[in-house]
PDB file of N, CA and C in Angstrom:
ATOM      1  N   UNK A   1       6.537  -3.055   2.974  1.00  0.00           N
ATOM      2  CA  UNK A   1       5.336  -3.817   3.255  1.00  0.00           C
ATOM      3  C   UNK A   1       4.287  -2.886   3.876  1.00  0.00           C
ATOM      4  N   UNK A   2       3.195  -3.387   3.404  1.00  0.00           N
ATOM      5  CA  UNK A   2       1.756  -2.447   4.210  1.00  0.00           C
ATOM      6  C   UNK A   2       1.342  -3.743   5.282  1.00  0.00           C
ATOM      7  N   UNK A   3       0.485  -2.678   6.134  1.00  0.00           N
ATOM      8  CA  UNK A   3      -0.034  -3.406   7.500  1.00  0.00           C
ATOM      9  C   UNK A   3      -1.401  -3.481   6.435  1.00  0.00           C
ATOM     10  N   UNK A   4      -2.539  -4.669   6.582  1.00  0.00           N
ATOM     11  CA  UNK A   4      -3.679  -4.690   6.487  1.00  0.00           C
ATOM     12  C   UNK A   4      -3.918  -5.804   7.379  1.00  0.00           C
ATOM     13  N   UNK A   5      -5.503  -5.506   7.157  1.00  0.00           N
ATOM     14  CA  UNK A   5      -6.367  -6.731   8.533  1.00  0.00           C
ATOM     15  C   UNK A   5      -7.249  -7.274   7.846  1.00  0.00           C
ATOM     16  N   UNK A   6      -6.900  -8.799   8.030  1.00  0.00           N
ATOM     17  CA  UNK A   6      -7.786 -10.373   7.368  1.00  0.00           C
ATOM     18  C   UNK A   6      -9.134  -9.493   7.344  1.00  0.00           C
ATOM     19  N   UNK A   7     -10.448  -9.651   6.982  1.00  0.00           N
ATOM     20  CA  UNK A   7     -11.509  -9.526   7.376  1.00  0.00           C
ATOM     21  C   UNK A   7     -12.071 -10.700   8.142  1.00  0.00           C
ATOM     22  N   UNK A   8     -12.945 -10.597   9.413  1.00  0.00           N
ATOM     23  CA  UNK A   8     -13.035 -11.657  10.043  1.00  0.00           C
ATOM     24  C   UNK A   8     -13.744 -11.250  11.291  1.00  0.00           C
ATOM     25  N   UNK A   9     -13.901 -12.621  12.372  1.00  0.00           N
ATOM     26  CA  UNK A   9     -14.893 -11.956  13.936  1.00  0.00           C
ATOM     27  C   UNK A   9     -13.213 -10.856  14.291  1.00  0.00           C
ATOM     28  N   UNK A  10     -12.281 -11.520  14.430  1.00  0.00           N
ATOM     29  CA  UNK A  10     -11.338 -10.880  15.152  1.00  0.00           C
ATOM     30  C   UNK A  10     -10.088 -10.609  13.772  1.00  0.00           C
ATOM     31  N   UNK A  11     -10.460  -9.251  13.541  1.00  0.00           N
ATOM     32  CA  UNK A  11      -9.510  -8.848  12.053  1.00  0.00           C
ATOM     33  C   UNK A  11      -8.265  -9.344  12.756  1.00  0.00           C
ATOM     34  N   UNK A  12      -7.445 -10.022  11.864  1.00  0.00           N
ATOM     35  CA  UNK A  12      -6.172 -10.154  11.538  1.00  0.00           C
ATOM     36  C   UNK A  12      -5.142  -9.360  10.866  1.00  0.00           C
ATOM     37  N   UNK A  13      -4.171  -8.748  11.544  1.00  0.00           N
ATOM     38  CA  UNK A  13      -3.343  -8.147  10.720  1.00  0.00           C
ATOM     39  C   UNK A  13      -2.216  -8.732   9.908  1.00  0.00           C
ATOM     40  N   UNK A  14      -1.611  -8.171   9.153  1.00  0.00           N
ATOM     41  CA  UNK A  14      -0.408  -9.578   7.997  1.00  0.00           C
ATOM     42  C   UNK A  14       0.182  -8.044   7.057  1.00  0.00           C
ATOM     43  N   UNK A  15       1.221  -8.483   6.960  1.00  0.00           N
ATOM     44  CA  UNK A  15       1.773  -7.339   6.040  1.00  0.00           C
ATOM     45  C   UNK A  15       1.955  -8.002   4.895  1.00  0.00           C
ATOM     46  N   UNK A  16       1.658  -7.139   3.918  1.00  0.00           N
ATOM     47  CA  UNK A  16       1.561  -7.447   2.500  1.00  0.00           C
ATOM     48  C   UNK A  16       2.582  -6.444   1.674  1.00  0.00           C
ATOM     49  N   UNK A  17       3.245  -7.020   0.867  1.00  0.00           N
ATOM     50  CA  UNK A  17       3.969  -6.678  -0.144  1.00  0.00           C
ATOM     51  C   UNK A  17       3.557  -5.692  -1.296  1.00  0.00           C
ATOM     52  N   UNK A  18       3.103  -4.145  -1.603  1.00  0.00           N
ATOM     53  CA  UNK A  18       2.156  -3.900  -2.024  1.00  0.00           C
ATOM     54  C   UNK A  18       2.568  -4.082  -3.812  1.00  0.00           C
ATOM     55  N   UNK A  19       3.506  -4.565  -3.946  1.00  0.00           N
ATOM     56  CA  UNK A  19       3.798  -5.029  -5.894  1.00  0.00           C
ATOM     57  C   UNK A  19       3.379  -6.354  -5.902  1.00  0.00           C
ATOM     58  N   UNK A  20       2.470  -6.943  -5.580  1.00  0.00           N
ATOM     59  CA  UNK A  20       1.783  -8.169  -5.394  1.00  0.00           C
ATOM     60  C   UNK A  20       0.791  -7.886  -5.796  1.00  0.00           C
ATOM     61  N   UNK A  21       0.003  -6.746  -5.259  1.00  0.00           N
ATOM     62  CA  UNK A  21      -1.114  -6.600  -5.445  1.00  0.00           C
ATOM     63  C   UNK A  21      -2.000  -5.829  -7.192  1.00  0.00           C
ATOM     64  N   UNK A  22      -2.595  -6.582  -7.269  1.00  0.00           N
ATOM     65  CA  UNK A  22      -3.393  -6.528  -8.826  1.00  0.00           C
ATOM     66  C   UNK A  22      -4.103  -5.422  -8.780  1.00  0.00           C
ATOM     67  N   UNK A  23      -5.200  -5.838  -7.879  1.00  0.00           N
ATOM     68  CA  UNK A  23      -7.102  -4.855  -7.566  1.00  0.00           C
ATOM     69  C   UNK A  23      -6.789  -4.696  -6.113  1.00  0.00           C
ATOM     70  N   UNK A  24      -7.742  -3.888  -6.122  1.00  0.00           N
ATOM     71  CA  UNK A  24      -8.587  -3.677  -4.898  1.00  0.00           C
ATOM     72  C   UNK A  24      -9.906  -3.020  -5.238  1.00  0.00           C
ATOM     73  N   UNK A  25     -10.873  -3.895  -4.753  1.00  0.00           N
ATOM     74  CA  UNK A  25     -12.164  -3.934  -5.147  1.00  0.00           C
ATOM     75  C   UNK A  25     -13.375  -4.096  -3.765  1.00  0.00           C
ATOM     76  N   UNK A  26     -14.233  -2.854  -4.094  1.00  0.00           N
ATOM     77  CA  UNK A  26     -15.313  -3.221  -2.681  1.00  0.00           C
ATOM     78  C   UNK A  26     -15.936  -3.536  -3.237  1.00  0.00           C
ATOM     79  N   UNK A  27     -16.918  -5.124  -2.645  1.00  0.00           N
ATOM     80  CA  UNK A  27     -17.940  -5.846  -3.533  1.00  0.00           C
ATOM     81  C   UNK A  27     -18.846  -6.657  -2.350  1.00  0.00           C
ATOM     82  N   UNK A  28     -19.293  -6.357  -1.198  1.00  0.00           N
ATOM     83  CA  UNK A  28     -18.846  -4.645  -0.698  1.00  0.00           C
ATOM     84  C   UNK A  28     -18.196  -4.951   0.080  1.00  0.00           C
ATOM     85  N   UNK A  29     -17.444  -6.002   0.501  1.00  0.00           N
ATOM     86  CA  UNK A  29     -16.512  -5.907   1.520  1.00  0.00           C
ATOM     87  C   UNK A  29     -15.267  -5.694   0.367  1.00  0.00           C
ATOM     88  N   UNK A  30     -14.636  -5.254   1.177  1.00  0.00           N
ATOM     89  CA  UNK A  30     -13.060  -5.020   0.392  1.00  0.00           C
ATOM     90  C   UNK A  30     -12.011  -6.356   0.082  1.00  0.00           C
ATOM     91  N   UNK A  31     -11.797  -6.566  -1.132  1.00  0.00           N
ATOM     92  CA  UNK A  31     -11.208  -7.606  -1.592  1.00  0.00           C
ATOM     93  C   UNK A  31      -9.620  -6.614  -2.224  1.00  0.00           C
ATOM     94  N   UNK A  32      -8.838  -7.473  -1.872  1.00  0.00           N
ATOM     95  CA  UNK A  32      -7.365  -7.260  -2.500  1.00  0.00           C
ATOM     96  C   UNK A  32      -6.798  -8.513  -3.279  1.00  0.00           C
ATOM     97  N   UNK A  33      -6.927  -8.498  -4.442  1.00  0.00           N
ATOM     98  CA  UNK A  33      -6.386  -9.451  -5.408  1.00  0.00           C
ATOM     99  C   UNK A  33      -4.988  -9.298  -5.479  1.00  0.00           C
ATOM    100  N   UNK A  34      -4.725 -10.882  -5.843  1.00  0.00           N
ATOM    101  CA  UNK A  34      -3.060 -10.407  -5.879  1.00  0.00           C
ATOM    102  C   UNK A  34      -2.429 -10.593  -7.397  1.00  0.00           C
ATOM    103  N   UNK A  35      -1.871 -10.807  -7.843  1.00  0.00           N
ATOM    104  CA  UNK A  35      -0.747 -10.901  -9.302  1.00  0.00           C
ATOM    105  C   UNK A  35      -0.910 -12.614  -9.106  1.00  0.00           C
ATOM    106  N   UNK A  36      -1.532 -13.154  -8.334  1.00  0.00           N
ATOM    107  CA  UNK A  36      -1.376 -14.707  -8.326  1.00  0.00           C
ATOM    108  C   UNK A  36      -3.320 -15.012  -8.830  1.00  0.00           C
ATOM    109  N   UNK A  37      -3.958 -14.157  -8.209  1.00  0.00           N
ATOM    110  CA  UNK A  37      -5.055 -14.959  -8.471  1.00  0.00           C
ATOM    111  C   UNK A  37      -5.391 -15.035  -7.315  1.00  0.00           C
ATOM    112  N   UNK A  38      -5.377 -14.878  -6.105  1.00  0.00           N
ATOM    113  CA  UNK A  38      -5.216 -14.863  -4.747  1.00  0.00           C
ATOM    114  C   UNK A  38      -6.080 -13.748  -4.542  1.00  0.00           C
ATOM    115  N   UNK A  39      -7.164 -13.926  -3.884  1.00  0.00           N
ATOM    116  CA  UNK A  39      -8.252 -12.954  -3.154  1.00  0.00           C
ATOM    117  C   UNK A  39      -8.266 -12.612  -1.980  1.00  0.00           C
ATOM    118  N   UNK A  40      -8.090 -12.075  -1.284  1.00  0.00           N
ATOM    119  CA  UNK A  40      -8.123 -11.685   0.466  1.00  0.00           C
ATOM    120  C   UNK A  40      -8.666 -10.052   0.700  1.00  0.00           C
ATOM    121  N   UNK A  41     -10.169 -10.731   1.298  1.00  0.00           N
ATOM    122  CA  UNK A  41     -10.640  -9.817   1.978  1.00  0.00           C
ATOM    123  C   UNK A  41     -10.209  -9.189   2.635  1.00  0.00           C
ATOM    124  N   UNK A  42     -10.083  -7.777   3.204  1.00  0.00           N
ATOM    125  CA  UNK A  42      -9.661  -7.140   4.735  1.00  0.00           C
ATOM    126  C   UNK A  42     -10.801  -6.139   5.013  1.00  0.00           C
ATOM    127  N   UNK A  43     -10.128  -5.174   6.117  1.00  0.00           N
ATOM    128  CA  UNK A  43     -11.118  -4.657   6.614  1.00  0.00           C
ATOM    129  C   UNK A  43     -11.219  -3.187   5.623  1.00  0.00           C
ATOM    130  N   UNK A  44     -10.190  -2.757   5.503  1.00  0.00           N
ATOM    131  CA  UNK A  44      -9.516  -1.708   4.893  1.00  0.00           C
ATOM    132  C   UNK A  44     -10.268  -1.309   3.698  1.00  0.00           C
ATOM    133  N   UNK A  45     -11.030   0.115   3.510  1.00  0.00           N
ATOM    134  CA  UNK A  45     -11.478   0.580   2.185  1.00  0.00           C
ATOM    135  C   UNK A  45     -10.428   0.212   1.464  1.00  0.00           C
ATOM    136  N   UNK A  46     -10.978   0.057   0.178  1.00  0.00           N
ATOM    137  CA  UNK A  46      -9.733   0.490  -1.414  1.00  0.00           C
ATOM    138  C   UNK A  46      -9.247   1.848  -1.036  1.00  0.00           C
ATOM    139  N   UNK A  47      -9.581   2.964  -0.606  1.00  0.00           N
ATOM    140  CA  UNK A  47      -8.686   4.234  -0.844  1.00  0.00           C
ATOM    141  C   UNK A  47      -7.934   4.369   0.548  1.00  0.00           C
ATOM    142  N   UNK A  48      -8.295   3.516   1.586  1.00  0.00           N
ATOM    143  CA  UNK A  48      -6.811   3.526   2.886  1.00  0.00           C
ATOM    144  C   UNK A  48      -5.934   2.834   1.845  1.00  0.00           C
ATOM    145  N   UNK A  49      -6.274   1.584   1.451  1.00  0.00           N
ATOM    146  CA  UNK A  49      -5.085   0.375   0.938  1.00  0.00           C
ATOM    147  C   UNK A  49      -4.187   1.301  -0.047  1.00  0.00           C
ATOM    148  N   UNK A  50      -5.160   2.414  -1.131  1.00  0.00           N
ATOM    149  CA  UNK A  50      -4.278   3.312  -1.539  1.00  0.00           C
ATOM    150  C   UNK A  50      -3.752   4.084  -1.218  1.00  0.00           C
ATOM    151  N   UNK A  51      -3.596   4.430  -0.182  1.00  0.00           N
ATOM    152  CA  UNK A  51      -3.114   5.612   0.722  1.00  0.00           C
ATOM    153  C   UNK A  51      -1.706   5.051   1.266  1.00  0.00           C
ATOM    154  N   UNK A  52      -1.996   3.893   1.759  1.00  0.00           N
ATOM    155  CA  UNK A  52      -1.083   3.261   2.446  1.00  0.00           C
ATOM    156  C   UNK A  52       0.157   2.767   1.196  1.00  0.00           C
ATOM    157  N   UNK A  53      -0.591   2.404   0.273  1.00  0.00           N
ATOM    158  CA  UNK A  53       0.646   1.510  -1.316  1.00  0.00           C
ATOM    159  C   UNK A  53       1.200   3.259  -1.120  1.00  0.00           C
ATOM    160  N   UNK A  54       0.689   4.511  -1.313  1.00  0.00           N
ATOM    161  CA  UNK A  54       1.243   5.251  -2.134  1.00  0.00           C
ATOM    162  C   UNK A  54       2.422   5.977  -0.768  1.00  0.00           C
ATOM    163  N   UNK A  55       2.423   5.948   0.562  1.00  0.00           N
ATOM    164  CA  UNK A  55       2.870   6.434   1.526  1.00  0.00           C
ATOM    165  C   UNK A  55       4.038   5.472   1.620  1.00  0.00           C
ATOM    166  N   UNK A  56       3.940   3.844   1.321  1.00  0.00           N
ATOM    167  CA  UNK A  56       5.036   3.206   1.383  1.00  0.00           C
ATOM    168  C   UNK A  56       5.866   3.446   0.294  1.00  0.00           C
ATOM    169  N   UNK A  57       5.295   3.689  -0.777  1.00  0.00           N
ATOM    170  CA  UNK A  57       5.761   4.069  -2.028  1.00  0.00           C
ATOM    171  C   UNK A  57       6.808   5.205  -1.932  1.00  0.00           C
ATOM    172  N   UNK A  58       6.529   6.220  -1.604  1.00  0.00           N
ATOM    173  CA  UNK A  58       7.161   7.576  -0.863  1.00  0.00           C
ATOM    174  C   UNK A  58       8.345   7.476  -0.306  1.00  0.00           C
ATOM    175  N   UNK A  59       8.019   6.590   0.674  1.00  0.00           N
ATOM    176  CA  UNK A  59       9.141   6.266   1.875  1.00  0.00           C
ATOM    177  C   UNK A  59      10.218   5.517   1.044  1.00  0.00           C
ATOM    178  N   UNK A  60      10.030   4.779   0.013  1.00  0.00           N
ATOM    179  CA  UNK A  60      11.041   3.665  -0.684  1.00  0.00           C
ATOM    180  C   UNK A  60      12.119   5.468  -1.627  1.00  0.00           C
ATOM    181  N   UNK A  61      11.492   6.186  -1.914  1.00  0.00           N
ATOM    182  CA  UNK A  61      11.964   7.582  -2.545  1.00  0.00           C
ATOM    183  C   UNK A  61      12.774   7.863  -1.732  1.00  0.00           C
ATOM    184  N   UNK A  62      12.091   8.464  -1.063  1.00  0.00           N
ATOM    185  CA  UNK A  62      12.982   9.106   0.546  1.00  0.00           C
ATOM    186  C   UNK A  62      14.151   8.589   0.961  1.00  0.00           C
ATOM    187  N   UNK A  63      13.969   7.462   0.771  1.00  0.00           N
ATOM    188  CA  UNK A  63      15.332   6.546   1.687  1.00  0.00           C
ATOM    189  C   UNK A  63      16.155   6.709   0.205  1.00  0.00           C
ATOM    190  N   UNK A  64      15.812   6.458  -0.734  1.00  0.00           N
ATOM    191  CA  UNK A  64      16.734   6.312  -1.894  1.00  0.00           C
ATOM    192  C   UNK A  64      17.446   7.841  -1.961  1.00  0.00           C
ATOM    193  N   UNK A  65      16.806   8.603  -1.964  1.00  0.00           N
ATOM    194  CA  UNK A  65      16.958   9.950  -1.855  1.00  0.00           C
ATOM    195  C   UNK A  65      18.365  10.199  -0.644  1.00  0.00           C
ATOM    196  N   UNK A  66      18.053   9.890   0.725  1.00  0.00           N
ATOM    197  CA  UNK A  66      18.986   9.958   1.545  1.00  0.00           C
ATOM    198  C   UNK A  66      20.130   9.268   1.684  1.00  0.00           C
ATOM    199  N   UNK A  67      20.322   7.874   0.852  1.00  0.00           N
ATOM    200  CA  UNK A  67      21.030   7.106   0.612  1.00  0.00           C
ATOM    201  C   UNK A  67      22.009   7.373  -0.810  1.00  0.00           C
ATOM    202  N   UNK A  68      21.604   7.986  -1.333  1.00  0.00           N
ATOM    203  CA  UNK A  68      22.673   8.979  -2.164  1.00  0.00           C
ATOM    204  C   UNK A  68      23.091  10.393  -1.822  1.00  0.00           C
ATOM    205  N   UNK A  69      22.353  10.627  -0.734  1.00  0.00           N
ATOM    206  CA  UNK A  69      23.343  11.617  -0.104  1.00  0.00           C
ATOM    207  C   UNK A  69      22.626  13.518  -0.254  1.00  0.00           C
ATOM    208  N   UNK A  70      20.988  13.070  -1.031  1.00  0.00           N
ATOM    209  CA  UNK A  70      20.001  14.430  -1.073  1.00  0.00           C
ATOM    210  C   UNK A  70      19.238  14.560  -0.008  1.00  0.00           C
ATOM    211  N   UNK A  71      18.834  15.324   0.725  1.00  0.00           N
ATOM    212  CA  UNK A  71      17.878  15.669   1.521  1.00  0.00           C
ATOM    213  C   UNK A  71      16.540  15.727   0.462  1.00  0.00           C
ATOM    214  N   UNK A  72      15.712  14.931   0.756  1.00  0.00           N
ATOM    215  CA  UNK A  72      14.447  15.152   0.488  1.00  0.00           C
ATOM    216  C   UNK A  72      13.440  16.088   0.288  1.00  0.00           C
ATOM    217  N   UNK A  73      13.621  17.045   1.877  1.00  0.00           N
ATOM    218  CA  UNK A  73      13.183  18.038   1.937  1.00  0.00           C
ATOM    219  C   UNK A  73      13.657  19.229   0.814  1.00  0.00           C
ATOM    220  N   UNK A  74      14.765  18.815   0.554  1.00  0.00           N
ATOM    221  CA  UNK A  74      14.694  20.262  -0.640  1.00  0.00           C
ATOM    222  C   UNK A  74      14.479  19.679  -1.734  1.00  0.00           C
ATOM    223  N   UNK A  75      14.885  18.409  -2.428  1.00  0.00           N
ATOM    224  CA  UNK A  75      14.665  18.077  -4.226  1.00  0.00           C
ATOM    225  C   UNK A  75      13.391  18.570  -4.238  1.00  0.00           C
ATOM    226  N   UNK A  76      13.420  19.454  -5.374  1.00  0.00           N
ATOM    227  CA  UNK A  76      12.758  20.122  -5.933  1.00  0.00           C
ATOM    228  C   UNK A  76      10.959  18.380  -6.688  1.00  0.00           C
ATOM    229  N   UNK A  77      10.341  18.011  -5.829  1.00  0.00           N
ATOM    230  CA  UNK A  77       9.666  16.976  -6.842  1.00  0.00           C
ATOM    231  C   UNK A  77       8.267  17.332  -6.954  1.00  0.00           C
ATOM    232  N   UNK A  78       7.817  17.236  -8.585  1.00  0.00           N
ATOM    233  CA  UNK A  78       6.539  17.112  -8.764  1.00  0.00           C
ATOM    234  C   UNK A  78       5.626  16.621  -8.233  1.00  0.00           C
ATOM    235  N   UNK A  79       4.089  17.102  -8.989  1.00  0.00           N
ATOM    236  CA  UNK A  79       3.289  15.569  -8.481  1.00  0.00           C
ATOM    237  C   UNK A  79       2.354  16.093  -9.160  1.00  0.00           C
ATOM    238  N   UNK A  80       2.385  14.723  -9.524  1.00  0.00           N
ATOM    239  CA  UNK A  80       0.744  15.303 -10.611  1.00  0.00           C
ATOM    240  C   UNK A  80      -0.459  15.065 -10.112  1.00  0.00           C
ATOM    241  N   UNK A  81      -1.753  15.792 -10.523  1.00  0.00           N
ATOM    242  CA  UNK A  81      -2.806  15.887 -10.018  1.00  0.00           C
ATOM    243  C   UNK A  81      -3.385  14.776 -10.131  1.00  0.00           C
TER     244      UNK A  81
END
């Protein structure tokens, strides 16, 4: 799950599931669509919200990685530009 914050007087934080999510769109506040049709503003640019999907993303590797028994730090892994 990612941390994001409602947009609002007093942002709200709520963790979100980031394979839910469809878009993320500034128009110009930042909207996060979901796979439902579901719109929710936050405070969060589109490229934190991507930062954050792709860092949780990582971490789901990592653990899979250590949970079969590789250190992370050495598998040899790509990344494309």
């Amino acid at each position: 799950m990612i941390e994001l914050h409602r947009l609002g007087r007093d942002p709200e934080p709520f963790l979100l599931n980031p394979d839910l999510i469809q878009t993320v769109e500034a128009r110009p506040d930042s909207t996060v669509t979901l796979t439902s049709g579901e719109r929710l503003p936050v405070v969060e640019r589109p490229e934190d919200v991507r930062r954050r999907i792709a860092s949780w993303r990582s971490g789901l590797l990592v653990d899979a990685l250590r949970t079969i028994g590789l250190d992370p730090d050495v598998v040899p892994l790509k990344r494309r530009g």
